[in-house]
C-alpha atoms as a PDB file:
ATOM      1  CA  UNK A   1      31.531 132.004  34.104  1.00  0.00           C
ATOM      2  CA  UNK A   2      31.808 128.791  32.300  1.00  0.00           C
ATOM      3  CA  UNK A   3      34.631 127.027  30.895  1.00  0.00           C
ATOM      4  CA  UNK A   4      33.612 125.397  27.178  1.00  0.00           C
ATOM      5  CA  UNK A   5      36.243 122.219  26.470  1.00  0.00           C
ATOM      6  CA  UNK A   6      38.411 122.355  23.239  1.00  0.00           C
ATOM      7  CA  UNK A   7      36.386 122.059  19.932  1.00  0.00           C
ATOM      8  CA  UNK A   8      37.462 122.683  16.582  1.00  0.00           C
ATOM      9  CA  UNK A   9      34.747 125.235  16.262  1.00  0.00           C
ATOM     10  CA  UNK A  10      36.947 127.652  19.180  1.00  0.00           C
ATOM     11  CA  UNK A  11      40.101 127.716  16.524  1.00  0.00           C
ATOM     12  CA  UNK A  12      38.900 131.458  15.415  1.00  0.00           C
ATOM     13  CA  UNK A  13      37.921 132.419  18.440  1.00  0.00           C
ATOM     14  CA  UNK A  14      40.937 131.014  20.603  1.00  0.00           C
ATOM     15  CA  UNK A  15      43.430 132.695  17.582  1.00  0.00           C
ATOM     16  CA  UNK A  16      42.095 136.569  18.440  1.00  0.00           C
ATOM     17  CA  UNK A  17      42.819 135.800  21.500  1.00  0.00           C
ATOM     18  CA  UNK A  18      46.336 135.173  21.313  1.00  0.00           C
ATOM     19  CA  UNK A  19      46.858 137.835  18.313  1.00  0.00           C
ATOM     20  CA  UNK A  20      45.985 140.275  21.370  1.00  0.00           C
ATOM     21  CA  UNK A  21      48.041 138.785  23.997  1.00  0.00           C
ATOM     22  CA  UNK A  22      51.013 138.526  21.349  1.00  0.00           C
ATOM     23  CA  UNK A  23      50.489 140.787  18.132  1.00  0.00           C
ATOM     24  CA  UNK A  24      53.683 139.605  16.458  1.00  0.00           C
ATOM     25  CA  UNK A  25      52.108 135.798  15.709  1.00  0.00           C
ATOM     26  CA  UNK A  26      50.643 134.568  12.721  1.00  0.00           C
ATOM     27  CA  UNK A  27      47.006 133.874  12.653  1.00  0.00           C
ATOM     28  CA  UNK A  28      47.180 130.857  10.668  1.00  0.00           C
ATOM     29  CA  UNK A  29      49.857 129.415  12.414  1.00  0.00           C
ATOM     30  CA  UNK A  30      47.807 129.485  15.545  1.00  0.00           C
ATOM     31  CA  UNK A  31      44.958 127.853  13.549  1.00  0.00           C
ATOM     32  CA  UNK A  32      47.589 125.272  12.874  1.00  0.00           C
ATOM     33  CA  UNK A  33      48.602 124.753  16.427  1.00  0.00           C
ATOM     34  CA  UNK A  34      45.107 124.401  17.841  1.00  0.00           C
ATOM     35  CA  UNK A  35      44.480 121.680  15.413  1.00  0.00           C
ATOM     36  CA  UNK A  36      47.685 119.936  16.780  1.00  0.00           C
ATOM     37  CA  UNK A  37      46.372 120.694  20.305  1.00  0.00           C
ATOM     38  CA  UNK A  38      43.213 118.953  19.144  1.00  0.00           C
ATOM     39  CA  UNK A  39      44.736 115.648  17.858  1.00  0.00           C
ATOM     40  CA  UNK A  40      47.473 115.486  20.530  1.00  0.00           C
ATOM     41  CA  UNK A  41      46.630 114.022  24.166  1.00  0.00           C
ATOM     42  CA  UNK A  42      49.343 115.435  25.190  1.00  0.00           C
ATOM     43  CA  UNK A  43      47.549 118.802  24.947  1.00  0.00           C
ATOM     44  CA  UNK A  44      44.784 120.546  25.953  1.00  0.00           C
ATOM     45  CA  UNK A  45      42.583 123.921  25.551  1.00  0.00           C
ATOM     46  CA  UNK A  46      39.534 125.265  27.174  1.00  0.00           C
ATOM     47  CA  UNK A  47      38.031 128.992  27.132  1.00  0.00           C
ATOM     48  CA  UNK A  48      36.162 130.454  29.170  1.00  0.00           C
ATOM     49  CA  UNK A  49      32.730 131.957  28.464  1.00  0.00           C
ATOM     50  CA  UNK A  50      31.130 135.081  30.556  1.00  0.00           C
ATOM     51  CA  UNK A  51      27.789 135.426  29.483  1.00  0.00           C
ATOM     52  CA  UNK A  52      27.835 135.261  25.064  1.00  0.00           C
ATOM     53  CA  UNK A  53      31.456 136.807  25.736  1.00  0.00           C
ATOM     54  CA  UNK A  54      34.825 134.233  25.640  1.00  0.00           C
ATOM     55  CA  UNK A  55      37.168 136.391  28.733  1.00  0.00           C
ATOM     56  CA  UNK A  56      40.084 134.166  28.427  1.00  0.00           C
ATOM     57  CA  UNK A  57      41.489 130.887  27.882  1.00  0.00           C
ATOM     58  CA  UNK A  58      43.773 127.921  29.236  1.00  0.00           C
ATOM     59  CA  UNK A  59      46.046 126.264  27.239  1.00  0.00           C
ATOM     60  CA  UNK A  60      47.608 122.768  28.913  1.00  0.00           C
ATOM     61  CA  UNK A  61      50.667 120.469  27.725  1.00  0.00           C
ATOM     62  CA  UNK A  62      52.844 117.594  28.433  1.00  0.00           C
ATOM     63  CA  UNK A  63      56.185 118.176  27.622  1.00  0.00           C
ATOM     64  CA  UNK A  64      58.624 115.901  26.339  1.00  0.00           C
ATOM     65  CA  UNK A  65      61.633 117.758  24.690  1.00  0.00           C
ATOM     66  CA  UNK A  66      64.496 118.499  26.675  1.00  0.00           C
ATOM     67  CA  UNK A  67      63.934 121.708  28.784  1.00  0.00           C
END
């Protein structure tokens, strides 16, 4: 396995994913939010790569809103 760092190029990819974890989201919208991810430092993504197949991803961020 081997973990490929966040590039704009994963966006479709990285979406498909999520659409199968969690049906109910919009595609675009994740588009959207992976482009934040991308220009935020506060955020990161990698996924991870089995052979030619991506298995899974990780999705990383700093929060600063009240929780």
């Amino acid at each position: 396995m081997e973990l490929e760092r966040q590039n704009k190029s994963h966006f479709i990819d990285l979406s498909e994913m999520v659409l199968d974890l969690w049906p109910d989201c919009d595609m675009n919208e994740e588009i959207e939010y992976w482009q934040f991810c991308i220009e935020n430092d506060d955020h990161y993504f990698a996924l991870a790569k089995i052979r030619k197949t991506y298995a899974g991803f990780i999705n990383i961020g700093i929060r600063t809103d009240y929780v």
